[in-house]
Protein backbone atom coordinates (compact mmCIF):
# COMPACT_ATOMS: atom_id res chain seq x y z
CA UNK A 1 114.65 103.43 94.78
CA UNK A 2 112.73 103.02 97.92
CA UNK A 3 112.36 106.78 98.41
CA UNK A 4 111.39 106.97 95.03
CA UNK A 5 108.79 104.23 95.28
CA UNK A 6 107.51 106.43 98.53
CA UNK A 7 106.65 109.55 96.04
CA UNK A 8 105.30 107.66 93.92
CA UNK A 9 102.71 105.87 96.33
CA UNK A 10 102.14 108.58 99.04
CA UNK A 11 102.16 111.73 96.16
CA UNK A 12 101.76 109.83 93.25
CA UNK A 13 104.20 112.17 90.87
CA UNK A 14 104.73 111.10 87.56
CA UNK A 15 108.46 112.42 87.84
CA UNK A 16 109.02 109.71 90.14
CA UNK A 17 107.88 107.34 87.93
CA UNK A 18 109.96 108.48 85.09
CA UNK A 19 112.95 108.49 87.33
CA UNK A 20 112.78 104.79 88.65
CA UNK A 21 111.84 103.94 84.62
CA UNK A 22 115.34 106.25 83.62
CA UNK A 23 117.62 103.93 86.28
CA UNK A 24 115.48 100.51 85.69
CA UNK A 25 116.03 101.54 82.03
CA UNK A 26 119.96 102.54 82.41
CA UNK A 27 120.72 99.41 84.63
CA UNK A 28 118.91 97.17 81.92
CA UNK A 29 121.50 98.88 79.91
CA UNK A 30 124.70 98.38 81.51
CA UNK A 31 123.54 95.15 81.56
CA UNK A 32 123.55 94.70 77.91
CA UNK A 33 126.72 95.86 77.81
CA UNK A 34 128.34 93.46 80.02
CA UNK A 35 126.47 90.69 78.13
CA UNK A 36 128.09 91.89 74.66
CA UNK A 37 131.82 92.43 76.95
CA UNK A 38 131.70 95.94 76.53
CA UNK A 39 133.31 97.18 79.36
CA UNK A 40 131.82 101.13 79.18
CA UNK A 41 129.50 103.01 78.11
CA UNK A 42 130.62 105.61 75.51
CA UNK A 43 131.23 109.14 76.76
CA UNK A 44 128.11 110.58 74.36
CA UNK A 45 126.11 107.66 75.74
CA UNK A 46 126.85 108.87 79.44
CA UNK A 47 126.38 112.43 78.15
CA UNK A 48 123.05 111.47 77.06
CA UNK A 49 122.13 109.89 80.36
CA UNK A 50 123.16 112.40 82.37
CA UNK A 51 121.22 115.14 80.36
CA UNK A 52 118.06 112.48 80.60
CA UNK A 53 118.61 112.77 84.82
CA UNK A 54 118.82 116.37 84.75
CA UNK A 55 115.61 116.85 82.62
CA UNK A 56 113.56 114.30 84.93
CA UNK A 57 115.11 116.59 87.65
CA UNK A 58 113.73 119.74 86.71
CA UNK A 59 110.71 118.51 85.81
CA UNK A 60 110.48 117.50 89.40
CA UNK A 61 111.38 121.07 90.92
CA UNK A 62 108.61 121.93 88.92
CA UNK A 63 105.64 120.19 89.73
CA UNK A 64 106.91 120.46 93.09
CA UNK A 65 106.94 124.22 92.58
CA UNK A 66 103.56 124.35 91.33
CA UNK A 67 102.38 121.73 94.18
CA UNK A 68 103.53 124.41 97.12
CA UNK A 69 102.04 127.46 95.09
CA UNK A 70 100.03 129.01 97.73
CA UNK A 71 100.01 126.57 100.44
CA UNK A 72 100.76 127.86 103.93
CA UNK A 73 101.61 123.80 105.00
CA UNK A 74 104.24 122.33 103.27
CA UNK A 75 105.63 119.89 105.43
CA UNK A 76 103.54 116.86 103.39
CA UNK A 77 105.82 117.96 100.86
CA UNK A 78 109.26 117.94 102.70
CA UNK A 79 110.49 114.62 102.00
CA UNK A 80 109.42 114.90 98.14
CA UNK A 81 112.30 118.17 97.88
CA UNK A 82 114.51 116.50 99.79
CA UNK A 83 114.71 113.91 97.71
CA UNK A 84 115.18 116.44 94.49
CA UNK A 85 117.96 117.99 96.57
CA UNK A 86 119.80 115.06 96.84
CA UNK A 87 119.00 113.16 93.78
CA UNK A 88 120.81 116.59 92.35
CA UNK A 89 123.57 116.81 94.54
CA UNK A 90 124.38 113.56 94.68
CA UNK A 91 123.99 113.11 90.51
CA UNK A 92 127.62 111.83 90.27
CA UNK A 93 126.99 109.01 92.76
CA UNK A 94 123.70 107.87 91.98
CA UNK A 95 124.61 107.40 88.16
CA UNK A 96 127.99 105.88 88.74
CA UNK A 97 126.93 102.59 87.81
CA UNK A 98 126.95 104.00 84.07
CA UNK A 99 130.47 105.24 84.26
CA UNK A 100 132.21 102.44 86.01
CA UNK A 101 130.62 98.83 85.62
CA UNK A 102 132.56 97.75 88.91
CA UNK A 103 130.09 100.12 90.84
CA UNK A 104 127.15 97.97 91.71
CA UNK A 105 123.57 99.75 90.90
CA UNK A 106 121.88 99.74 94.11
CA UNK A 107 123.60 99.77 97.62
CA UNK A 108 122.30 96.99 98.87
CA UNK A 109 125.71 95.22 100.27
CA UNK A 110 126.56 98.47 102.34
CA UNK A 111 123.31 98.07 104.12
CA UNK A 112 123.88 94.83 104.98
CA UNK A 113 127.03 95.77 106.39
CA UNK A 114 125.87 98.18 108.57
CA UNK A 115 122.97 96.21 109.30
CA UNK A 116 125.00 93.09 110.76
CA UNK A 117 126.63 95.90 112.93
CA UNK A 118 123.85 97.56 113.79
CA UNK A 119 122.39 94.30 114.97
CA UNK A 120 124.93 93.06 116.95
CA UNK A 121 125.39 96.01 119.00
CA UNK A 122 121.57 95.82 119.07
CA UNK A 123 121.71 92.26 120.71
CA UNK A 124 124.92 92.76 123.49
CA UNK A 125 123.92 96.26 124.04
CA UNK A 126 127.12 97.49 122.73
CA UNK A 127 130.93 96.59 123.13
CA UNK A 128 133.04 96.37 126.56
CA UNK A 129 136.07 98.45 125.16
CA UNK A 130 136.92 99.85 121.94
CA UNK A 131 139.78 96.79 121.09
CA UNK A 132 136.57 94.72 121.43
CA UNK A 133 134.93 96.47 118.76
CA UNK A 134 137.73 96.27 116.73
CA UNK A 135 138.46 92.43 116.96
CA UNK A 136 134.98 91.87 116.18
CA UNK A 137 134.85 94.57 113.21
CA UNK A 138 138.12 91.94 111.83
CA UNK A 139 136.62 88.93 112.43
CA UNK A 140 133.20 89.94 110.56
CA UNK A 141 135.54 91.86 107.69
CA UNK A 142 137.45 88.75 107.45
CA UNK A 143 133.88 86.16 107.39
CA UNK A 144 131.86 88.77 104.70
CA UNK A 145 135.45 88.74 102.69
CA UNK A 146 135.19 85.10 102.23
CA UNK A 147 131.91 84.86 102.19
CA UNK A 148 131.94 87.46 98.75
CA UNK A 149 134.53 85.20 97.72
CA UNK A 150 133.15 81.80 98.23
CA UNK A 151 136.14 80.86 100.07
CA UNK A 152 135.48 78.54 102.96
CA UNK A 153 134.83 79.71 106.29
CA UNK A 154 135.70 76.62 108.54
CA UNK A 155 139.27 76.40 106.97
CA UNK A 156 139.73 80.20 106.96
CA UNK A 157 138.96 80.38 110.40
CA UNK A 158 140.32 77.09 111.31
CA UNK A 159 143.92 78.72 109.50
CA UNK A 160 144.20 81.60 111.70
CA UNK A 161 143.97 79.78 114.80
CA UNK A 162 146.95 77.47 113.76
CA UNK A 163 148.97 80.66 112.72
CA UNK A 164 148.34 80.45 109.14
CA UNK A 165 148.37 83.82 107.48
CA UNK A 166 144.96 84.46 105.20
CA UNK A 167 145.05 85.75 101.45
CA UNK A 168 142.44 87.43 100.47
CA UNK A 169 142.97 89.87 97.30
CA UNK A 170 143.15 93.48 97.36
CA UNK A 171 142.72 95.50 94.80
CA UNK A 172 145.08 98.71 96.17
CA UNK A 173 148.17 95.80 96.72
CA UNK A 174 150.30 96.12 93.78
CA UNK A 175 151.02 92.29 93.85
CA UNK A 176 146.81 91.51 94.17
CA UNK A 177 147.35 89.68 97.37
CA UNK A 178 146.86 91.53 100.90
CA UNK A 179 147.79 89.11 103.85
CA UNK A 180 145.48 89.60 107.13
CA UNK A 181 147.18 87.59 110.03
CA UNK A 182 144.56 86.85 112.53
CA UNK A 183 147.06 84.57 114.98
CA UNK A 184 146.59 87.75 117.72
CA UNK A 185 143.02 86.37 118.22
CA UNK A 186 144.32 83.22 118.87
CA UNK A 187 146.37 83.77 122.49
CA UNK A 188 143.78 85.82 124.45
């Protein structure tokens, strides 16, 4: 959305516009659905909403066509088709919140993930070995797993040091428990 938003201000094309309306629009959507415990959209109404996506697409590579059309500079205009390109290429991904309601609609956990990474390497300058990076990597996985899951952190924690296994559910376990013993961390 925020590259979207960046047309829109810095070019101002309408295509833009009718893109962030399209996902606004299909996210109020999916939202209706879950309110009413539908559980998926049908396949003509994904069919229908994938068609929409194209057609804003290719209106897109057009006015960006016709925006280049005898201009010997057209770096201004870089970001603007590399955003078509990968709105296009990436079609399946971007709409997969229509598909399957587990998918959230924006991405915004996954950037906070990396961002709590990219911080703390920010901060200490890095790790001192690779089984450092990993220990840390399992205590953080471990924290934002409980945190998603409004477990509590002092008794999590406060269980791993006393050699109490944690269960925390995982959805590829067949029984929909995963056990993650963290007792390791607790002798060095």
């Amino acid at each position: 959305m925020r590259y979207l938003k960046a047309v829109i201000e810095i070019q101002d094309r309408p295509w833009a516009k009718k893109m962030t309306e399209f996902l606004l629009d299909a996210k109020k959507l999916k939202s209706e659905r879950i309110a009413a415990c539908i559980k998926t959209l049908t396949p003509e109404e994904i069919d229908r909403q994938e068609r929409r996506y194209i057609a804003i697409l290719d209106e897109g590579d057009k006015k960006y066509q016709i925006a280049i059309e005898g201009k010997m500079n057209i770096r201004r205009f870089r970001e603007e088709r590399c955003l078509l390109v990968r709105l296009r290429e990436y079609k399946n991904e971007h709409i997969r919140f229509l598909s399957d309601f587990h998918a959230p609609f924006g991405n915004n956990a996954a950037e906070q993930s990396a961002h709590f990474m990219k911080s703390k390497t920010r901060v200490a300058g890095g790790f001192r070995s690779g089984q450092g990076a990993d220990n840390h990597m399992t205590i953080a996985s471990v924290i934002a797993s409980a945190k998603k899951q409004k477990k509590n952190l002092y008794s999590m924690i406060k269980d791993s040091f006393s050699g109490k296994p944690i269960l925390i559910p995982d959805s590829s376990s067949s029984d929909d428990t995963a056990c993650l013993d963290l007792q390791y961390f607790s002798s060095s």
